[in-house]
N, C-alpha and C. Protein backbone atom coordinates (compact mmCIF):
# COMPACT_ATOMS: atom_id res chain seq x y z
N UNK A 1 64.75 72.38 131.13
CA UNK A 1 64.81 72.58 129.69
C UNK A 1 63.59 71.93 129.08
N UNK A 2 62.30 72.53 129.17
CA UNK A 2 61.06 71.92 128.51
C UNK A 2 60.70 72.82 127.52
N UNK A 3 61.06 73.40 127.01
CA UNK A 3 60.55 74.60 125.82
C UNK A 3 61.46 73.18 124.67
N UNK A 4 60.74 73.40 123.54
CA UNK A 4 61.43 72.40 122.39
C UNK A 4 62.49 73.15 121.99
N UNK A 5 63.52 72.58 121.37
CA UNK A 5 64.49 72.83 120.66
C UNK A 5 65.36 72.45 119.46
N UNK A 6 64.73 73.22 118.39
CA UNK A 6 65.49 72.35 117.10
C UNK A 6 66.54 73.39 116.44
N UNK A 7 67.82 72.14 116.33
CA UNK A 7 68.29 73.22 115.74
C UNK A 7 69.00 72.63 114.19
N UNK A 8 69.30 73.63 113.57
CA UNK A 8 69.35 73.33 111.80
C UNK A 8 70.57 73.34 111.34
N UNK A 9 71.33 72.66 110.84
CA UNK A 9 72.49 72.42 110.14
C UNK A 9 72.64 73.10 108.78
N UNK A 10 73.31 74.06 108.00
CA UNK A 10 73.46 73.67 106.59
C UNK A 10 74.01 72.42 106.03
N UNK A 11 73.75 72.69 105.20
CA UNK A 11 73.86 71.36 103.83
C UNK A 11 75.53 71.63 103.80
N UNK A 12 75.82 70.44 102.83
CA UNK A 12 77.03 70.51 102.48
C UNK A 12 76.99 69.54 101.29
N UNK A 13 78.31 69.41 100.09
CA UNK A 13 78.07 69.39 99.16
C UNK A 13 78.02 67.62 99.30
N UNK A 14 78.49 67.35 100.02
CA UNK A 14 78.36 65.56 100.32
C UNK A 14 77.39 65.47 101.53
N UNK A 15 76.48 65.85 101.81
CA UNK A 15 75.27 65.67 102.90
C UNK A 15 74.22 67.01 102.59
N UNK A 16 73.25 66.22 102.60
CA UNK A 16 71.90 67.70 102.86
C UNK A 16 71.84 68.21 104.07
N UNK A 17 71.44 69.02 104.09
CA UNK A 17 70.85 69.87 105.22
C UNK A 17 69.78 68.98 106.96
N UNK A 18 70.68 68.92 107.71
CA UNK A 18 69.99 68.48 109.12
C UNK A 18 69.43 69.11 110.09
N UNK A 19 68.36 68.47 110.72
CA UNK A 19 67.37 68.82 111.40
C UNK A 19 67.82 68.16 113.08
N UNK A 20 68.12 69.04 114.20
CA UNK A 20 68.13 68.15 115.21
C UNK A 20 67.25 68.50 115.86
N UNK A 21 66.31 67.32 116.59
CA UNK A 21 65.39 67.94 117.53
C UNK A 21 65.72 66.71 118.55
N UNK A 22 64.59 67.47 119.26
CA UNK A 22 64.00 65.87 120.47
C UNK A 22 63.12 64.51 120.04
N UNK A 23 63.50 63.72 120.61
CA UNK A 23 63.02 62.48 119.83
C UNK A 23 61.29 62.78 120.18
N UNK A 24 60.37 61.95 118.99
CA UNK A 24 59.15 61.84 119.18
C UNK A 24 58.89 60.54 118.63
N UNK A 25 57.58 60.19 119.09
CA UNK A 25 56.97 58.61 119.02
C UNK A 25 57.29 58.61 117.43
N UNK A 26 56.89 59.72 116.72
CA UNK A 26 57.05 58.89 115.36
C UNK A 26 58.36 58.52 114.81
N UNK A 27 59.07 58.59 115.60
CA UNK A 27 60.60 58.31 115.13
C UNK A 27 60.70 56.58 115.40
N UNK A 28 59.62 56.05 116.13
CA UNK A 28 60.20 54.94 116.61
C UNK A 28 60.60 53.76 115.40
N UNK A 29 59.97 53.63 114.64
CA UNK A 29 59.72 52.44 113.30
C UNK A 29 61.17 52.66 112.43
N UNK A 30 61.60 53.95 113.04
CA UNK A 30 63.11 54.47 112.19
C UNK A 30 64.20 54.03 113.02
N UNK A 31 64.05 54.31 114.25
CA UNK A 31 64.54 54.03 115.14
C UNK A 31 65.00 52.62 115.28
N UNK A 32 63.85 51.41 114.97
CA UNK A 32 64.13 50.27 114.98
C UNK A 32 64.77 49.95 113.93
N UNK A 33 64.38 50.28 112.22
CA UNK A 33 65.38 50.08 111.31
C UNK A 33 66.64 50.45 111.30
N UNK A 34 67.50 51.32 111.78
CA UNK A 34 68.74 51.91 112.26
C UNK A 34 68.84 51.17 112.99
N UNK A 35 68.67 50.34 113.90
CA UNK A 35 69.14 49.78 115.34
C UNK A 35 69.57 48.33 114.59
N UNK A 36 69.38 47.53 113.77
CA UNK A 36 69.58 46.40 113.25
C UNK A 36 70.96 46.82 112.47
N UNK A 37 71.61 48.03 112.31
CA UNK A 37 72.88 47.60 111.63
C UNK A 37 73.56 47.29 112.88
N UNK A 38 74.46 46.35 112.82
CA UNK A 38 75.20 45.56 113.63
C UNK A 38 76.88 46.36 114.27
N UNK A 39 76.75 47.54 112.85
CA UNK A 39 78.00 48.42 113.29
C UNK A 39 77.47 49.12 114.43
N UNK A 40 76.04 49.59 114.52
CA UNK A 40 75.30 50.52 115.23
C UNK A 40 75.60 49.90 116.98
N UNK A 41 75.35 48.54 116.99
CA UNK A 41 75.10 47.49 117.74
C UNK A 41 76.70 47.07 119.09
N UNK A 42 77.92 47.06 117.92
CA UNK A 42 79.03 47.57 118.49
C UNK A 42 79.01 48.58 119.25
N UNK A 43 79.04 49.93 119.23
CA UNK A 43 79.35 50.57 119.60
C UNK A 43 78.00 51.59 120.49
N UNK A 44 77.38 51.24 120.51
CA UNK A 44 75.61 51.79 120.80
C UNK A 44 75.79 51.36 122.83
N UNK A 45 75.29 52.08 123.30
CA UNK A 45 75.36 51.22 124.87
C UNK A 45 73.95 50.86 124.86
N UNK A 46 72.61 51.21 124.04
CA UNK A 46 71.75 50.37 123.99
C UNK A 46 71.18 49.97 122.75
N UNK A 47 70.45 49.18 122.67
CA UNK A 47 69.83 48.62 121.85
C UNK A 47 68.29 48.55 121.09
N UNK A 48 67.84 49.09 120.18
CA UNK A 48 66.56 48.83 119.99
C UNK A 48 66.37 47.64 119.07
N UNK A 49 65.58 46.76 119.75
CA UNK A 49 65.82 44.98 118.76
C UNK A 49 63.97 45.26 117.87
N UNK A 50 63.09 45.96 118.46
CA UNK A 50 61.68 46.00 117.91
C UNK A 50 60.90 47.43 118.41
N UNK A 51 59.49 47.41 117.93
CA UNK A 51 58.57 48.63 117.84
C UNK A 51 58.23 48.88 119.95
N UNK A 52 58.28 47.77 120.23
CA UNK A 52 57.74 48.04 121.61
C UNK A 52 59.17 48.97 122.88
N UNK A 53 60.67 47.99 122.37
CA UNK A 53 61.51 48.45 123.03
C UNK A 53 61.64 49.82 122.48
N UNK A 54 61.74 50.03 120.83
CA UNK A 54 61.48 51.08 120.81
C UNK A 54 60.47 52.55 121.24
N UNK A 55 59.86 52.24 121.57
CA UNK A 55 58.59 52.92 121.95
C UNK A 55 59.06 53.40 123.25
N UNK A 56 60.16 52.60 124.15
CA UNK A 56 60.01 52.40 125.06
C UNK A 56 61.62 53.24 125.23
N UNK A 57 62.20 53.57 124.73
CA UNK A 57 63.45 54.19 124.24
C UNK A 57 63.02 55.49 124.29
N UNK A 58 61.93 55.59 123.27
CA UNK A 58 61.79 57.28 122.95
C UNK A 58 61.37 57.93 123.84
N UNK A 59 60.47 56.76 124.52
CA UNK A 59 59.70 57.63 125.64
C UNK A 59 60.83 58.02 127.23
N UNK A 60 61.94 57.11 127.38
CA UNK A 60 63.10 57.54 128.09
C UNK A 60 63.59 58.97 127.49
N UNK A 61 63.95 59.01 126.38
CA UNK A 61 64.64 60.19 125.83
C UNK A 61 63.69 61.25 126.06
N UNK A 62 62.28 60.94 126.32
CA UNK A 62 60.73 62.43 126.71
C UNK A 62 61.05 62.79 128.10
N UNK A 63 61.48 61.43 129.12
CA UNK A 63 60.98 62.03 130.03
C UNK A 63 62.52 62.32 130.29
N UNK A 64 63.82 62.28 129.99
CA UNK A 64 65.06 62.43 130.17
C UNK A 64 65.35 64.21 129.85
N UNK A 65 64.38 64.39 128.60
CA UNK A 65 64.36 65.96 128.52
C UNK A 65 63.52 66.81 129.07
N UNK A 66 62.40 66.13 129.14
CA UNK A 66 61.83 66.83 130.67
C UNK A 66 62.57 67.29 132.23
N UNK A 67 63.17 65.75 132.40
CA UNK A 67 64.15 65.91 133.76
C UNK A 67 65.33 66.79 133.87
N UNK A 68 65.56 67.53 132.54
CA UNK A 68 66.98 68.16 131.95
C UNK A 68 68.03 67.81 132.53
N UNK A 69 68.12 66.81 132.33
CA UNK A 69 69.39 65.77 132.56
C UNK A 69 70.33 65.21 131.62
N UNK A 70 69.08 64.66 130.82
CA UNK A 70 69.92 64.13 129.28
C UNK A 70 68.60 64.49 128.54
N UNK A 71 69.77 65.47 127.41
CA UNK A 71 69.10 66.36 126.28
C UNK A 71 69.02 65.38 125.21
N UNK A 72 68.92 64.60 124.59
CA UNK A 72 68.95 63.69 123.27
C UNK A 72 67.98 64.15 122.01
N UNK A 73 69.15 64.59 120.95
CA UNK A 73 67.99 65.15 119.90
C UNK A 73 68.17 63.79 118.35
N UNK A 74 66.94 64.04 117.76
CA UNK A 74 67.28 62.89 117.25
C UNK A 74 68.31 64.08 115.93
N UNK A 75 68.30 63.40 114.82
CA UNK A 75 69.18 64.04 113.93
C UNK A 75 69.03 63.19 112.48
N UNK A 76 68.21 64.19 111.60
CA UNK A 76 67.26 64.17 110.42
C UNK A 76 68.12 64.57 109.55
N UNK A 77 67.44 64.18 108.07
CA UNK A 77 67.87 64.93 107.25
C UNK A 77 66.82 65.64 106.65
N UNK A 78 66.95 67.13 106.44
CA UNK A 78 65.84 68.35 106.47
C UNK A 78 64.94 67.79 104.93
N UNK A 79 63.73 68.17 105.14
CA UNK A 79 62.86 68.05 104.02
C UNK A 79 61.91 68.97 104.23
N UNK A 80 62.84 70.43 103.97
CA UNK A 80 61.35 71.90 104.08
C UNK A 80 60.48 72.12 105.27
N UNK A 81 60.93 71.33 106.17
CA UNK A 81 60.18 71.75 107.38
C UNK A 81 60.74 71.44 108.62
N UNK A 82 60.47 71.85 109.83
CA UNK A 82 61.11 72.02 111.17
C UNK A 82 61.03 70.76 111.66
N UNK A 83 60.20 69.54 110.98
CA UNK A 83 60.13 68.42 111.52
C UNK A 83 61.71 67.06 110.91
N UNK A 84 61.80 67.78 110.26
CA UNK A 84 62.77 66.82 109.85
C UNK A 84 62.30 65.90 108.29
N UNK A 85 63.10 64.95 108.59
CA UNK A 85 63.01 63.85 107.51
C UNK A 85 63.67 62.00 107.71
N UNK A 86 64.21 61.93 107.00
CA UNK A 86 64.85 60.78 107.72
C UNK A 86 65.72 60.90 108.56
N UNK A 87 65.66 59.46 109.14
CA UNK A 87 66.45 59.95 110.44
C UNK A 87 68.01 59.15 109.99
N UNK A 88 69.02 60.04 110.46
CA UNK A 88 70.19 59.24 110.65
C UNK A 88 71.08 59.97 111.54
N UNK A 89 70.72 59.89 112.94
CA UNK A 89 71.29 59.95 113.68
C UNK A 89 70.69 60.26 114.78
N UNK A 90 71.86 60.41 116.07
CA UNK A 90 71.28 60.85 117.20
C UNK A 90 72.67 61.67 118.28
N UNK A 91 72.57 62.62 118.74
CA UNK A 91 73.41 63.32 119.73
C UNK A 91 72.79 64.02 120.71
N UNK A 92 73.61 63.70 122.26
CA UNK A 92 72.91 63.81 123.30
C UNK A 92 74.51 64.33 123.92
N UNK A 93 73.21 65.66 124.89
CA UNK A 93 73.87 66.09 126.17
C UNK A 93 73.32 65.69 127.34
N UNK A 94 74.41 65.73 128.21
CA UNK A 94 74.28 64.57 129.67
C UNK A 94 74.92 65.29 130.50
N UNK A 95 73.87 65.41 131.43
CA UNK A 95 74.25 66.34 132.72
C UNK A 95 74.76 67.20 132.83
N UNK A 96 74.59 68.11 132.36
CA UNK A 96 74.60 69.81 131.90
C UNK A 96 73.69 70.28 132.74
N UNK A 97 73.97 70.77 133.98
CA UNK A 97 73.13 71.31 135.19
C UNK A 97 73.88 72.48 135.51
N UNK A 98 72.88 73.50 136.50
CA UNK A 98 73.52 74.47 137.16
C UNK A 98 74.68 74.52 138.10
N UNK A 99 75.59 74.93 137.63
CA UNK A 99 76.93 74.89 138.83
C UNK A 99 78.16 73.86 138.65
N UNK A 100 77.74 72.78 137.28
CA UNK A 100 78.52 71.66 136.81
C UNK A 100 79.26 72.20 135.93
N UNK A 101 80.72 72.13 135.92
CA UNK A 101 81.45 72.39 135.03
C UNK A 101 81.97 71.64 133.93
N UNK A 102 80.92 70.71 133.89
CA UNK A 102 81.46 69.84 132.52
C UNK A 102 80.48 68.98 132.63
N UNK A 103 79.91 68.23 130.98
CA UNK A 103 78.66 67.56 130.87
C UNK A 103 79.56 66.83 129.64
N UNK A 104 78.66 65.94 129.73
CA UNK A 104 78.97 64.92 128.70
C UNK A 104 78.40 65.33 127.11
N UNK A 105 78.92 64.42 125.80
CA UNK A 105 78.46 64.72 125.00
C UNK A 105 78.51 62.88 124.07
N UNK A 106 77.37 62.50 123.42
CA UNK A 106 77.55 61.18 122.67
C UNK A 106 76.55 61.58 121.31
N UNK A 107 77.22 60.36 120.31
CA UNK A 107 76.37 60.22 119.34
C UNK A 107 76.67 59.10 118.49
N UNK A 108 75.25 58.65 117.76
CA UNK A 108 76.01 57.73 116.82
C UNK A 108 75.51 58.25 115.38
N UNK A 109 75.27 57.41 114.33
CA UNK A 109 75.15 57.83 113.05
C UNK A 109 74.46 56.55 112.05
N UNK A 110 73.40 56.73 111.65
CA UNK A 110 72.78 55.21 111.03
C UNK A 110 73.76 54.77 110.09
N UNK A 111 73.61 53.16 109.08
CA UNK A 111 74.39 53.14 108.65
C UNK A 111 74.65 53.96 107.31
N UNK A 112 73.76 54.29 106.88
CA UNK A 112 73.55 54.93 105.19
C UNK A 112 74.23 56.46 105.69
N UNK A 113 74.12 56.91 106.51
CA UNK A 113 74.85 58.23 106.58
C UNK A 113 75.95 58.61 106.94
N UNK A 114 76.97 57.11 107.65
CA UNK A 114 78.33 57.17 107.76
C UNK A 114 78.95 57.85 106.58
N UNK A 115 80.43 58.84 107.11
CA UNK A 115 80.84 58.88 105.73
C UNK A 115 80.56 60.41 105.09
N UNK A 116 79.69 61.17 105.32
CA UNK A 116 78.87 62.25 105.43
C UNK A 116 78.88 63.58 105.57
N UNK A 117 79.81 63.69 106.84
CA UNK A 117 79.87 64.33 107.86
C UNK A 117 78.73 64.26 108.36
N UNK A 118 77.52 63.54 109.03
CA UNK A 118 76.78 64.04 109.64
C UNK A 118 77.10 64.00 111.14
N UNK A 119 77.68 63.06 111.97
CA UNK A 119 78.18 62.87 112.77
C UNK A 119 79.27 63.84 113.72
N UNK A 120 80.24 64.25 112.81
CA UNK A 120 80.57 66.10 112.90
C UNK A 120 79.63 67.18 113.01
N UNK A 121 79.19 67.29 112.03
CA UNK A 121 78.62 68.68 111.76
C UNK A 121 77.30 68.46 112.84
N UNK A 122 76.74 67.27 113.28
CA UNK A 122 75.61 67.20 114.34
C UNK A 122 76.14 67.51 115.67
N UNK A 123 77.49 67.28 115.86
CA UNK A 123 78.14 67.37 117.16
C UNK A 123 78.66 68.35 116.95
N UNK A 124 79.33 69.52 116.19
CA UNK A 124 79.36 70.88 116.35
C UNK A 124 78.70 71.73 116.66
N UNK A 125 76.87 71.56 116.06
CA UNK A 125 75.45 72.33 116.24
C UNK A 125 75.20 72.14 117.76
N UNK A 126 75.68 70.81 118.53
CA UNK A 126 74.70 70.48 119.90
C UNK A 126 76.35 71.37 120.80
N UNK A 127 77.21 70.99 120.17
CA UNK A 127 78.63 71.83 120.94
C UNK A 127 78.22 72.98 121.27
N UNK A 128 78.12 73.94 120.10
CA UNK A 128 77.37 75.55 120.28
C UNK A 128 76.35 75.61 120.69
N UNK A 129 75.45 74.96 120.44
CA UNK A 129 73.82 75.38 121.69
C UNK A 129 74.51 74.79 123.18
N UNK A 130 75.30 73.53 123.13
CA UNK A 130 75.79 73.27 124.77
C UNK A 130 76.35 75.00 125.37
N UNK A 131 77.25 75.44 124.61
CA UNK A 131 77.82 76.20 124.98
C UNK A 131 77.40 77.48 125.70
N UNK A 132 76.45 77.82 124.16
CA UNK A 132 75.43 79.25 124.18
C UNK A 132 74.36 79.22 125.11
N UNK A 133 73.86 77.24 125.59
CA UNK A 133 72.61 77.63 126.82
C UNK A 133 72.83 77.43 127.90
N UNK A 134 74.26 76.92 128.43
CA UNK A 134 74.40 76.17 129.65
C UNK A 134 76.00 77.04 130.44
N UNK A 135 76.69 78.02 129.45
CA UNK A 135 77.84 78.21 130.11
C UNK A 135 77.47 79.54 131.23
N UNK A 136 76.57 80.53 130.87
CA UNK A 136 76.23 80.95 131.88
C UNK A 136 76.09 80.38 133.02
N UNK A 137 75.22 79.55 133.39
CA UNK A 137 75.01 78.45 134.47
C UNK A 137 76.55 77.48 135.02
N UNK A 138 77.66 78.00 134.30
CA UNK A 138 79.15 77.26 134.53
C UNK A 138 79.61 76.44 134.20
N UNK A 139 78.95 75.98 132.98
CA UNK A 139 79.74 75.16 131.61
C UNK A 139 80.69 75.31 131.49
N UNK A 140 81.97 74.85 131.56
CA UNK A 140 83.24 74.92 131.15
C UNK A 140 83.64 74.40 130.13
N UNK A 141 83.46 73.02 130.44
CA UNK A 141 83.67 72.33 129.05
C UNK A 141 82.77 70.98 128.85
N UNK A 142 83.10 70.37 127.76
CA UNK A 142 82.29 69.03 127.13
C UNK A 142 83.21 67.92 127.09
N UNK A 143 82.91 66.96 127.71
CA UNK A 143 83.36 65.50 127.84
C UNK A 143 82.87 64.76 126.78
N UNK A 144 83.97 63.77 125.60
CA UNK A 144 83.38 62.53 124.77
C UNK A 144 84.17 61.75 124.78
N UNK A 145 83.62 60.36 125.27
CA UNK A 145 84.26 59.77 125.17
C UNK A 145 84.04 58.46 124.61
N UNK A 146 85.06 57.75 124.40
CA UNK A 146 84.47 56.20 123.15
C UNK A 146 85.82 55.42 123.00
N UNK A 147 85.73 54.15 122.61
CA UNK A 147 86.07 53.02 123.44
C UNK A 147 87.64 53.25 122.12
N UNK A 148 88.83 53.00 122.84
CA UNK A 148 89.64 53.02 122.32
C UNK A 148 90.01 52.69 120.27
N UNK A 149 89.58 51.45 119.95
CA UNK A 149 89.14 50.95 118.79
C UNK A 149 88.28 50.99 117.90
N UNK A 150 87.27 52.57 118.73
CA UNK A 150 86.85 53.22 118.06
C UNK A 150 86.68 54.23 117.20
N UNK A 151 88.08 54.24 116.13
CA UNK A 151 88.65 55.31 115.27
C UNK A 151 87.45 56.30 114.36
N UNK A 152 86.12 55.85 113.74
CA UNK A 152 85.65 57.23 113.39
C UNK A 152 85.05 57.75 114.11
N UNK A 153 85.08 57.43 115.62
CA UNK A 153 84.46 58.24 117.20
C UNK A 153 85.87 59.05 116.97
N UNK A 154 86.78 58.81 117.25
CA UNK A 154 87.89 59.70 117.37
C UNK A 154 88.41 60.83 116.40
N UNK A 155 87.93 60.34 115.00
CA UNK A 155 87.93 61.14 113.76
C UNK A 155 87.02 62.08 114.21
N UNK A 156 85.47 61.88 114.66
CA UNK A 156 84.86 62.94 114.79
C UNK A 156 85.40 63.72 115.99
N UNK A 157 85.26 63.57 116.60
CA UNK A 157 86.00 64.25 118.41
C UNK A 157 87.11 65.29 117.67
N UNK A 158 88.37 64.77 116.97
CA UNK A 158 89.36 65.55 116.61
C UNK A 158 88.68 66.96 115.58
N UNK A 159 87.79 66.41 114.75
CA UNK A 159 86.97 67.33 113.56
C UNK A 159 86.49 68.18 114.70
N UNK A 160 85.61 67.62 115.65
CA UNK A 160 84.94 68.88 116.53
C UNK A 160 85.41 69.34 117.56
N UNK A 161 86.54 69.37 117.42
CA UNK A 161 87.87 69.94 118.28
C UNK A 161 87.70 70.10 119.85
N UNK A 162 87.61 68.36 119.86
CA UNK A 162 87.60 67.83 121.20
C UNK A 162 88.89 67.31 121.22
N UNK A 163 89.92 67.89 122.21
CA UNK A 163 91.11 67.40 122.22
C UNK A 163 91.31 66.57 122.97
N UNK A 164 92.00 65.37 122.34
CA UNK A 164 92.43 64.24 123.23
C UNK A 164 92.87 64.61 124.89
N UNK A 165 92.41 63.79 125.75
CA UNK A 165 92.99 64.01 127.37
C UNK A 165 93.23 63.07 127.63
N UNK A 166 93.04 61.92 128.03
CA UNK A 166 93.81 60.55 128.38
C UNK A 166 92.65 59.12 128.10
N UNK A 167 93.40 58.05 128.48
CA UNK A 167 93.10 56.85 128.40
C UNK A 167 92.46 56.36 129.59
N UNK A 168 91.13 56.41 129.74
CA UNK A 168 90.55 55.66 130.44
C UNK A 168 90.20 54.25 130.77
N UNK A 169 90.28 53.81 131.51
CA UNK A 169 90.65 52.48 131.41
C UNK A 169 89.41 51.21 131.91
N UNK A 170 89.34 50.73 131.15
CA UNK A 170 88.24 49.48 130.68
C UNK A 170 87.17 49.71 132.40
N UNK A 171 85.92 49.20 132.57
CA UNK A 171 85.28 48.79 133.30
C UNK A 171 83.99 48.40 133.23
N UNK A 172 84.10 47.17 132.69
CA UNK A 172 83.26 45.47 132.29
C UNK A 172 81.81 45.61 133.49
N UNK A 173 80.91 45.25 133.40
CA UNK A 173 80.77 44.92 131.83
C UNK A 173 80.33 46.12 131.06
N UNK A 174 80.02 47.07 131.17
CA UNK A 174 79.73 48.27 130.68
C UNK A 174 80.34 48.64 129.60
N UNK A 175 82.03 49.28 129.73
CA UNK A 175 82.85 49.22 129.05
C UNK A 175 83.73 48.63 129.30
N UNK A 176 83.58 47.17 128.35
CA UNK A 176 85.06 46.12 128.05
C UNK A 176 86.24 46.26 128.06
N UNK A 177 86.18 47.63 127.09
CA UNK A 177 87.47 48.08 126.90
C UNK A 177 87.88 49.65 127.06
N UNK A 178 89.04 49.97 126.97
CA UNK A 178 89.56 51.04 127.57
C UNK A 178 89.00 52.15 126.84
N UNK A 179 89.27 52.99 126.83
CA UNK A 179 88.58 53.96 126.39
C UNK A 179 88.94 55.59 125.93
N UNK A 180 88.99 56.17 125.14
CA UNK A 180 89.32 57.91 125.02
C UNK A 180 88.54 58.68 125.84
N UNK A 181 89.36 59.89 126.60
CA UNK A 181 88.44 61.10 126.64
C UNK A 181 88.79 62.27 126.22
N UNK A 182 88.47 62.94 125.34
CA UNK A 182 88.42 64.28 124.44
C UNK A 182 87.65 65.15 125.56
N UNK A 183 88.42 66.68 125.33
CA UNK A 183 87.86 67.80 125.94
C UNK A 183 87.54 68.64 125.09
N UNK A 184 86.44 69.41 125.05
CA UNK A 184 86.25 70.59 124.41
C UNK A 184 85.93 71.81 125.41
N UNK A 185 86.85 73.09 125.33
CA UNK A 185 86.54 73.75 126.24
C UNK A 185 85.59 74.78 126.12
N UNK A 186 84.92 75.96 126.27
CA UNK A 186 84.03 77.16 126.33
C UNK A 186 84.92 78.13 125.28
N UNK A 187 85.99 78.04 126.02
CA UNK A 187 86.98 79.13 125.29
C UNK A 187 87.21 78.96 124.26
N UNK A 188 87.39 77.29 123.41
CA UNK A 188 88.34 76.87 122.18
C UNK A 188 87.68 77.34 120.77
C-alpha cells in the first residue's frame, strides 16, 4: 500500500469537515502539542514528550505504511485543500494483509476535539476504505479494542457498529487492565 491515500469526511453541524491522510514530518510540532494532554497520555500506548521523539514517531508511521502493515492516517480538520488543517486526531489499520481475516483498528482524538464526533465519523471513513481495499484479499472483519474503563472508546466502537465480543483479560505491563473487544464484520 504505497500509492497515498486521503480520505474526506463531511462536516457536520457540531464538527467541520475532516481530512485523513498519512502522517507527514510537518505534522510533528502538532503532534507534540496533542501529546501533552494527559487524557491523551492515559490511554495512548505511546507517547510523544518533544520535537525529536516526535520526528521519530512520524517517521515509524512512513515506514509502517510503506511496510503495509500498519496504515496510520493522521486526522485533520479540512481547510480547502487535500492537505488538511489542524490536526486532531489519529486512526490506524493494523495488519490487514493478504489471506488475514481480520485486522485491527485504533484511534485517539486531541483534546479540543473530544466531544465532536470526530473520533466516530474518522473510524467509520477508515472502516469503509478497510473494507472497500482489503476484503477482496479476505477481510472479514475489524478488531477494536480498549481497556475496559475506557467508556468514550466504547461509545465510539458501539456508534461505529463494532459489536461488543468479550472481555479480554489484563496483560501488564502493556495492558494493566482488562480490556473490550468489539467486532465489526464485512457484511454489517
Amino acid at each position: 500500500m504505497n500509492a497515498p491515500v486521503v480520505l474526506h469526511v463531511a462536516a457536520t453541524p457540531a464538527s467541520p469537515a475532516l481530512v485523513l491522510r498519512p502522517w507527514r514530518p510537518e505534522d510533528v510540532a502538532a503532534l507534540v502539542q496533542v501529546s501533552r494532554d494527559p487524557g491523551l497520555s492515559l490511554w495512548a500506548s505511546s507517547v510523544v514528550d518533544d520535537e525529536a521523539q516526535g520526528a521519530q514517531w512520524v517517521r515509524t508511521r512512513q515506514q509502517d505504511w510503506a511496510g503495509g502493515d500498519r496504515l496510520g492516517f493522521a486526522v485533520l480538520e479540512e481547510q480547502g485543500d487535500s492537505a488538511g488543517g489542524r490536526l486532531v486526531g489519529s486512526v490506524v489499520l493494523k495488519d490487514a494483509a493478504p489471506g488475514r481475516p481480520a485486522a485491527e483498528v485504533g484511534y485517539w482524538t486531541a483534546a479540543r476535539a473530544r466531544g465532536r464526533g470526530v473520533a466516530s465519523r474518522s473510524l467509520a471513513a477508515l472502516t469503509g476504505w478497510a473494507f472497500d481495499t482489503f476484503a477482496a484479499d479476505g477481510l472479514e472483519r475489524l478488531e477494536l479494542l480498549h481497556q475496559v474503563d475506557n467508556l468514550a472508546s466504547c461509545r465510539v466502537a458501539q456508534k461505529g457498529g463494532y459489536d461488543f465480543d468479550s472481555i479480554l483479560p489484563a496483560s501488564p505491563p502493556a495492558f494493566p487492565h482488562d480490556g473490550h473487544l468489539h467486532i465489526r464484520r464485512a457484511s454489517a
